[in-house]
C-alpha atoms as a PDB file:
ATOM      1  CA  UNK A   1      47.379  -9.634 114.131  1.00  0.00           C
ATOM      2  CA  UNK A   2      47.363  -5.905 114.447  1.00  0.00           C
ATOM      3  CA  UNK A   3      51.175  -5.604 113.559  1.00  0.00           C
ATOM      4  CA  UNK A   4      49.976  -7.675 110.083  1.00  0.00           C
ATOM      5  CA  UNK A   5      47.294  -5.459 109.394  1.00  0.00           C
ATOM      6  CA  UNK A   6      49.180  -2.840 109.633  1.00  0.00           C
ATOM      7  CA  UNK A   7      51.908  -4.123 107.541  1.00  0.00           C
ATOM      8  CA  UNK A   8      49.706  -5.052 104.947  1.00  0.00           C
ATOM      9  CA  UNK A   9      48.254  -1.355 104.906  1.00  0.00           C
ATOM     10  CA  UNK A  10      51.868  -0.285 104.853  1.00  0.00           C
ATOM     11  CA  UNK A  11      52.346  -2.025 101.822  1.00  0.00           C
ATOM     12  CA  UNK A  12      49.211  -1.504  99.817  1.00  0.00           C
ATOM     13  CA  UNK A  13      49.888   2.236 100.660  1.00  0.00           C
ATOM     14  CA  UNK A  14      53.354   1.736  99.116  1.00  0.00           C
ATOM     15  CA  UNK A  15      51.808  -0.155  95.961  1.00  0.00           C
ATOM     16  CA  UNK A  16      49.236   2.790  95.749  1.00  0.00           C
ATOM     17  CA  UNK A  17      51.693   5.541  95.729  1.00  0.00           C
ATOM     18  CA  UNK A  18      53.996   3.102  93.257  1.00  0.00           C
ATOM     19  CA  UNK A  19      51.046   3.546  90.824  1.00  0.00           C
ATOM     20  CA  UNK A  20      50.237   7.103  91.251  1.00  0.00           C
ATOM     21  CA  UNK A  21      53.956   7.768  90.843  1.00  0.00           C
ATOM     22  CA  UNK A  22      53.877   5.223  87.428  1.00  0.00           C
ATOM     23  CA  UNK A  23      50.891   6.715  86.635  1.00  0.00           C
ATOM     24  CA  UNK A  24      51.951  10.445  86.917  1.00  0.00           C
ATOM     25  CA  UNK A  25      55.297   9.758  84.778  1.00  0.00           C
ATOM     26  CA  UNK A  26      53.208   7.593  82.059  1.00  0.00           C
ATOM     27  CA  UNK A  27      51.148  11.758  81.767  1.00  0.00           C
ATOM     28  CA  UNK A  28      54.154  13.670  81.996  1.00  0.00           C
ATOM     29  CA  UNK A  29      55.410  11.452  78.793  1.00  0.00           C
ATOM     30  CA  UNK A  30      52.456  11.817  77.254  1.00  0.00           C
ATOM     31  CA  UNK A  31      52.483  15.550  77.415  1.00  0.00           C
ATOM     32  CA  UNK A  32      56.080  15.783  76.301  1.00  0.00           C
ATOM     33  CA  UNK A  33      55.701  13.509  73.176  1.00  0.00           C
ATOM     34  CA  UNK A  34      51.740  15.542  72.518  1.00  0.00           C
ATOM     35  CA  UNK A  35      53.798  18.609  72.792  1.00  0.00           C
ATOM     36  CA  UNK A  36      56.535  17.458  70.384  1.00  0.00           C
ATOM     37  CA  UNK A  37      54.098  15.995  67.958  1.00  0.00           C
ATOM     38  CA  UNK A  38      52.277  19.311  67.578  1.00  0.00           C
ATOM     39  CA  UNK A  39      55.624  21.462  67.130  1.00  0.00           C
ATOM     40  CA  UNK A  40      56.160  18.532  64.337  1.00  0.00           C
ATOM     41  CA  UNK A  41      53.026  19.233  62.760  1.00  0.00           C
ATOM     42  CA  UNK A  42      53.049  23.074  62.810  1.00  0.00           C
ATOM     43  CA  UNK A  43      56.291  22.759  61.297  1.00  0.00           C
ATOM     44  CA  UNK A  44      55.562  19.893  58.817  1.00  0.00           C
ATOM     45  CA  UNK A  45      52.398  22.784  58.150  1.00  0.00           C
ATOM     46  CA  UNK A  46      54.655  25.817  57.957  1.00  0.00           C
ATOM     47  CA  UNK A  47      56.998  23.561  55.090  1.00  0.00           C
ATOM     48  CA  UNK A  48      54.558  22.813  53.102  1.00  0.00           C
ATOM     49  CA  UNK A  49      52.638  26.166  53.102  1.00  0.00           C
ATOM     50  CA  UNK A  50      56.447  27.600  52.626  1.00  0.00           C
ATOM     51  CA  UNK A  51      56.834  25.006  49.364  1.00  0.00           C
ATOM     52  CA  UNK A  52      53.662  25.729  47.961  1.00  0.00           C
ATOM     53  CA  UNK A  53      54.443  29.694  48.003  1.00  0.00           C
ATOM     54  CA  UNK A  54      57.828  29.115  45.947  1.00  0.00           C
ATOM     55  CA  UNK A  55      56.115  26.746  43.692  1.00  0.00           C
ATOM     56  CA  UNK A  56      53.664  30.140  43.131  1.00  0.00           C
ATOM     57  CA  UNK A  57      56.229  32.546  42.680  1.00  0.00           C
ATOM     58  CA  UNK A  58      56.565  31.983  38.739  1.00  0.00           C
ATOM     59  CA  UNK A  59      52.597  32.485  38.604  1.00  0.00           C
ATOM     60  CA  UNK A  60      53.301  35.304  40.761  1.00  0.00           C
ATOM     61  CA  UNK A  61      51.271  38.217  38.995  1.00  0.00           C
ATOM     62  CA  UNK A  62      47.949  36.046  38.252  1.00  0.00           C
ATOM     63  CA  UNK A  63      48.336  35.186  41.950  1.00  0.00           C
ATOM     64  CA  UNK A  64      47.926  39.170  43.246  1.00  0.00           C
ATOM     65  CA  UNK A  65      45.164  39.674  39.312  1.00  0.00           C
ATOM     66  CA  UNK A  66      43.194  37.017  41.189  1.00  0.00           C
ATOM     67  CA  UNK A  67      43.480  38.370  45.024  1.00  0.00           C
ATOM     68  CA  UNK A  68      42.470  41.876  44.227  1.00  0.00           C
ATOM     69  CA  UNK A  69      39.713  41.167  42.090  1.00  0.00           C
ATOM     70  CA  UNK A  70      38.718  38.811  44.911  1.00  0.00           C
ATOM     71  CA  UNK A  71      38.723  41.677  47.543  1.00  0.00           C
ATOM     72  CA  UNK A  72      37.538  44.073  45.042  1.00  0.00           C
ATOM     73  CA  UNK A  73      34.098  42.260  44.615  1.00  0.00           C
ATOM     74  CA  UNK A  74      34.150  41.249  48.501  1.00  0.00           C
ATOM     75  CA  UNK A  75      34.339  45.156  49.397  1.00  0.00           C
ATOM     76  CA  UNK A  76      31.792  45.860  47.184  1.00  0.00           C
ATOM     77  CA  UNK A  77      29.161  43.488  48.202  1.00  0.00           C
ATOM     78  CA  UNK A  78      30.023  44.206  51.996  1.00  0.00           C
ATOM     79  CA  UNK A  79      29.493  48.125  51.756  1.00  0.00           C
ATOM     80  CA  UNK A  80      26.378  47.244  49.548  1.00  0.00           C
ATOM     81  CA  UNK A  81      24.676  45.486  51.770  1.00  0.00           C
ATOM     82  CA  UNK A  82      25.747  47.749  54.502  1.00  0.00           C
ATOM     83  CA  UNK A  83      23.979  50.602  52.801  1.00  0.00           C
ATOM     84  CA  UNK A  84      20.696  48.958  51.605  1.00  0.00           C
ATOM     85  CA  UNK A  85      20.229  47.668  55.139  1.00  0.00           C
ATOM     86  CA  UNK A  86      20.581  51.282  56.537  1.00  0.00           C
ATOM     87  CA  UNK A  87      18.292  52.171  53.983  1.00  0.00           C
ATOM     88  CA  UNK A  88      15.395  50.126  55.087  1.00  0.00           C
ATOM     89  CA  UNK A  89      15.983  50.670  58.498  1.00  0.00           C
ATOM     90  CA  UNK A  90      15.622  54.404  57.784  1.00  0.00           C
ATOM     91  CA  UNK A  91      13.162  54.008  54.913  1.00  0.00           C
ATOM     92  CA  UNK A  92      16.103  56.441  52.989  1.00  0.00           C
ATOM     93  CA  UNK A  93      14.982  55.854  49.086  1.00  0.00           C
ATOM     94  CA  UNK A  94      18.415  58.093  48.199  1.00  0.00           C
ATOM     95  CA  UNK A  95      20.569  55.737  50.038  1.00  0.00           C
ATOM     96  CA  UNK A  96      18.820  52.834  48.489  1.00  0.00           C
ATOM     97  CA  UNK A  97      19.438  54.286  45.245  1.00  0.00           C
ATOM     98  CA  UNK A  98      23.074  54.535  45.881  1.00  0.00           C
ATOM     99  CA  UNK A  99      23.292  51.540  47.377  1.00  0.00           C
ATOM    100  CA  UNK A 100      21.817  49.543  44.427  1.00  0.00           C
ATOM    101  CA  UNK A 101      23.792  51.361  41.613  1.00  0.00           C
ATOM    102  CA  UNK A 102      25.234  49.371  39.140  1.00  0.00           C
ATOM    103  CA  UNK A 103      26.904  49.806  35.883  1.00  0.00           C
ATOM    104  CA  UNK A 104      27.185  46.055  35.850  1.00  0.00           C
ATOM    105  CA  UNK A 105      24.571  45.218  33.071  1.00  0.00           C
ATOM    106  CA  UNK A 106      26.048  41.745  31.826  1.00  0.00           C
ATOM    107  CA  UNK A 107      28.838  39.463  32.610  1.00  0.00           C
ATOM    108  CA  UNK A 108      31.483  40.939  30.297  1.00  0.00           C
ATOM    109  CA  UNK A 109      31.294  44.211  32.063  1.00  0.00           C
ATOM    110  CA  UNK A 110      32.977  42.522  34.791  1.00  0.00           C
ATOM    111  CA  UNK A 111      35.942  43.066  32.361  1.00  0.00           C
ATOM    112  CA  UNK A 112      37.673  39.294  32.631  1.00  0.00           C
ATOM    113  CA  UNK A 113      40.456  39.765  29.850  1.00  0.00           C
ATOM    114  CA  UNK A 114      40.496  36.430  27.455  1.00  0.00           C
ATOM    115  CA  UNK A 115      44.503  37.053  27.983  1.00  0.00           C
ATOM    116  CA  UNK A 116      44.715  36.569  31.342  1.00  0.00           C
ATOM    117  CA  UNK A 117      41.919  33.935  31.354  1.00  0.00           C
ATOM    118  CA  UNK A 118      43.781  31.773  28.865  1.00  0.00           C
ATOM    119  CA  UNK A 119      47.947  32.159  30.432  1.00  0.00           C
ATOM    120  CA  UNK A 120      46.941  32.065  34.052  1.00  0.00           C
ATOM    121  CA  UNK A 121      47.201  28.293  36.115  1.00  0.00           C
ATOM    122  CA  UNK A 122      43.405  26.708  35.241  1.00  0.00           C
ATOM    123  CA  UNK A 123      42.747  26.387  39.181  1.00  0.00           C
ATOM    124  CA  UNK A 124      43.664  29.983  39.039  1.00  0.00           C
ATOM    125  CA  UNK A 125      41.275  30.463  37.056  1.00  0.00           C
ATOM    126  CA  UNK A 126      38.615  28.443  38.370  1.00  0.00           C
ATOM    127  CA  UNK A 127      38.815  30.936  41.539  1.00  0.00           C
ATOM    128  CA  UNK A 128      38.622  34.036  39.839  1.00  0.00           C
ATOM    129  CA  UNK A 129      35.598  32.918  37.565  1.00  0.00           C
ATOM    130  CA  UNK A 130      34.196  31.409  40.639  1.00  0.00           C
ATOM    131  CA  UNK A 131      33.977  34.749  42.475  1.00  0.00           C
ATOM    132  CA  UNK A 132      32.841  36.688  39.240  1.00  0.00           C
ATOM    133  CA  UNK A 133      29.720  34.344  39.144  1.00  0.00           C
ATOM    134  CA  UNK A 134      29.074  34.976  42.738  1.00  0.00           C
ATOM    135  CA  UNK A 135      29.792  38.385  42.446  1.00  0.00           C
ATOM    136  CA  UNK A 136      27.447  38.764  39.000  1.00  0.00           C
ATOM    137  CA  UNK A 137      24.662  36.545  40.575  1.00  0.00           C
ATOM    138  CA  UNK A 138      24.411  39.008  43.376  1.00  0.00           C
ATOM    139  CA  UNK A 139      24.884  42.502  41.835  1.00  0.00           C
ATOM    140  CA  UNK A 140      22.444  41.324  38.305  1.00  0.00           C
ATOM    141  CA  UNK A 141      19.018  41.405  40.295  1.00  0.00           C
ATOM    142  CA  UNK A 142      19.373  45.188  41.509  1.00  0.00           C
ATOM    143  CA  UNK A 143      17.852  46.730  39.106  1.00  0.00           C
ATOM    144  CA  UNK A 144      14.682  44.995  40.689  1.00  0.00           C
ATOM    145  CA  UNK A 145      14.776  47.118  43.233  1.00  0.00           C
ATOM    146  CA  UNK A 146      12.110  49.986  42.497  1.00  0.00           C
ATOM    147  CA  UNK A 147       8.789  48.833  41.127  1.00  0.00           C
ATOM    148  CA  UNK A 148       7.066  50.806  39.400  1.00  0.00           C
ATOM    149  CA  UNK A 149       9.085  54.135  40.675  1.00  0.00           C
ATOM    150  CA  UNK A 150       8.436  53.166  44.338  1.00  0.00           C
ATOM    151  CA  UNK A 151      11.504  51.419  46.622  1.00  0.00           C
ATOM    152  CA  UNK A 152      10.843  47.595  47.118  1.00  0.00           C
ATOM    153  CA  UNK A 153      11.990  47.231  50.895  1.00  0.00           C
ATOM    154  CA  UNK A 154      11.585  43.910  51.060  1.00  0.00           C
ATOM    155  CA  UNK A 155      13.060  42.723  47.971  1.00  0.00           C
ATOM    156  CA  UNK A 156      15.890  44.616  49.320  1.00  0.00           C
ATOM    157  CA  UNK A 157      15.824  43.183  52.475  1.00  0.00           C
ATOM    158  CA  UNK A 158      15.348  39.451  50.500  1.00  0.00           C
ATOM    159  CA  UNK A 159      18.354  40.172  48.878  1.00  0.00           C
ATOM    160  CA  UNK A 160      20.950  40.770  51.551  1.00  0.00           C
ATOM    161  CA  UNK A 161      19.834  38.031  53.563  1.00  0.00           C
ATOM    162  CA  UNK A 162      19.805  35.589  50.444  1.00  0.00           C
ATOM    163  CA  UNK A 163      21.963  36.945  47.352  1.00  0.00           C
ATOM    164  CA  UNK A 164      24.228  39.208  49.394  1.00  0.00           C
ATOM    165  CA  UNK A 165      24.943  37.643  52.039  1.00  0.00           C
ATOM    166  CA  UNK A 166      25.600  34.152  50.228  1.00  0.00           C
ATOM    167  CA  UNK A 167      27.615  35.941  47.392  1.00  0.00           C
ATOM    168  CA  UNK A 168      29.978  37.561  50.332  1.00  0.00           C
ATOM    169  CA  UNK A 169      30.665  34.319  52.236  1.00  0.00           C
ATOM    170  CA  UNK A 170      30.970  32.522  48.607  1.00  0.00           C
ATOM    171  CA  UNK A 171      33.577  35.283  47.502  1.00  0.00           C
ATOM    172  CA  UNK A 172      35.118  35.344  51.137  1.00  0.00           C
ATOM    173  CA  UNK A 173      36.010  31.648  51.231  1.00  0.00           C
ATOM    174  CA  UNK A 174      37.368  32.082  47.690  1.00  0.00           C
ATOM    175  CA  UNK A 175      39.692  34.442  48.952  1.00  0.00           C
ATOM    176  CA  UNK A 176      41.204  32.132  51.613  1.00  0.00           C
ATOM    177  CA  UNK A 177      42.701  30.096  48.888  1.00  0.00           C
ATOM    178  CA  UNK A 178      44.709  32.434  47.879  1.00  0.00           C
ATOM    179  CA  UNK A 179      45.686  35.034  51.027  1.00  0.00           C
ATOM    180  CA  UNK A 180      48.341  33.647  51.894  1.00  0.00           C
ATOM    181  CA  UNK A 181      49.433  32.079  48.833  1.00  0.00           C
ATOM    182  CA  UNK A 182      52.225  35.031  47.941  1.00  0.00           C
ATOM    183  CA  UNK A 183      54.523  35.460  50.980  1.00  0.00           C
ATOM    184  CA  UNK A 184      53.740  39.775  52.200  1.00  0.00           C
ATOM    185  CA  UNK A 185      57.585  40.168  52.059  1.00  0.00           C
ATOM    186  CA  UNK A 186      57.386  39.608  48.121  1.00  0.00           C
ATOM    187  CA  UNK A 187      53.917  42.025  47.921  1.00  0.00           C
ATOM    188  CA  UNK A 188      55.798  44.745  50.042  1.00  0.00           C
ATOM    189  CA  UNK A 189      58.701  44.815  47.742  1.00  0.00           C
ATOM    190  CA  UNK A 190      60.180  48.770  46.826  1.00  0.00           C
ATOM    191  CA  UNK A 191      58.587  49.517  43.702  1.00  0.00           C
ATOM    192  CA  UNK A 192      59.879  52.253  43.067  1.00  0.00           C
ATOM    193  CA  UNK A 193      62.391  50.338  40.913  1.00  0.00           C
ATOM    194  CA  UNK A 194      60.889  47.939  38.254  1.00  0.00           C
ATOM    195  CA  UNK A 195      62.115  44.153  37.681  1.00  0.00           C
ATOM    196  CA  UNK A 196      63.809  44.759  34.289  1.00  0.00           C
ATOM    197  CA  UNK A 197      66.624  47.044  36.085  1.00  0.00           C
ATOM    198  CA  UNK A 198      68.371  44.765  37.631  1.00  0.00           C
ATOM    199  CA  UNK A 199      68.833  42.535  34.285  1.00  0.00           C
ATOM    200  CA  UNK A 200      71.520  43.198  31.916  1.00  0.00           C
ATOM    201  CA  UNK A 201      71.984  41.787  28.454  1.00  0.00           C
END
């Protein structure tokens, strides 16, 4: 009876370590093909963002018009909003002047050519006309600042944490879109010579 018993835990042991064995090569597979898919992916990923940089390249100079104007208004909203907070938290009325200064009266003296908005891609322009409303809606209410000659502190302070701060992340998303969208090899290109001499006639 004893030498059954302990045949039968012989053999359950076997059939346990059998499983775990099954079990640990079924995880090991997994792993490999988990790891394959994702080197797949990242490549199937790196193709297509690859692709849709070459399909850019004829649209090339709307592509960098759009990207600076992008990170022009994003600079300017983030050092804004910068300054007018340090104003309020040192009560600075010079720095609060400064830091609301605008020569930005109306929309057209964000200077968006009718050239450029006509001849570049429409989703092109979609983004850059995107950001200039964001970038309008935020900088347009500054001249609210003083009332009646005295420094409004907390319109300021209603400002960056509603108009600013939305504006910035608005502008900052917009610029995703398009970051990557011209390879840095192509922006970094000498230019100290210019396209046209390398054509001849």
């Amino acid at each position: 009876m004893l030498n059954q018993m302990n045949s039968y835990t012989g053999v359950m042991t076997l059939v346990a370590l059998l499983i775990n064995t099954i079990a640990l090569i079924v995880v090991i597979c997994q792993t490999h093909f988990t790891k394959k898919s994702a080197i797949l992916t990242k490549k199937s990923i790196d193709d297509a963002k690859i692709q849709r940089q070459l399909e850019v390249l004829p649209k090339l100079s709307w592509v960098i018009q759009v990207r600076v104007d992008l990170e022009s208004w994003e600079k300017d909203l983030q050092k804004r909003i910068n300054a007018l907070q340090q104003s309020i938290n040192r009560e600075d009325s010079q720095m609060l002047k400064k830091g609301s200064d605008t020569k930005i009266k109306s929309p057209k003296d964000l200077a968006l050519h009718k050239y450029s908005y006509s001849n570049m891609p429409s989703w092109l322009r979609e983004l850059r006309v995107s950001g200039a409303q964001y970038y309008y809606d935020a900088i347009a209410p500054l001249d609210a600042v003083y009332k009646n000659g005295n420094p409004d502190y907390n319109y300021i302070q209603s400002w960056i944490n509603e108009r600013g701060k939305d504006s910035l992340n608005a502008i900052s998303k917009l610029l995703e879109y398009v970051e990557d969208m011209v390879p840095n090899v192509i922006l970094n290109t000498p230019a100290s010579i210019s396209n046209e001499s390398f054509l001849s006639d």
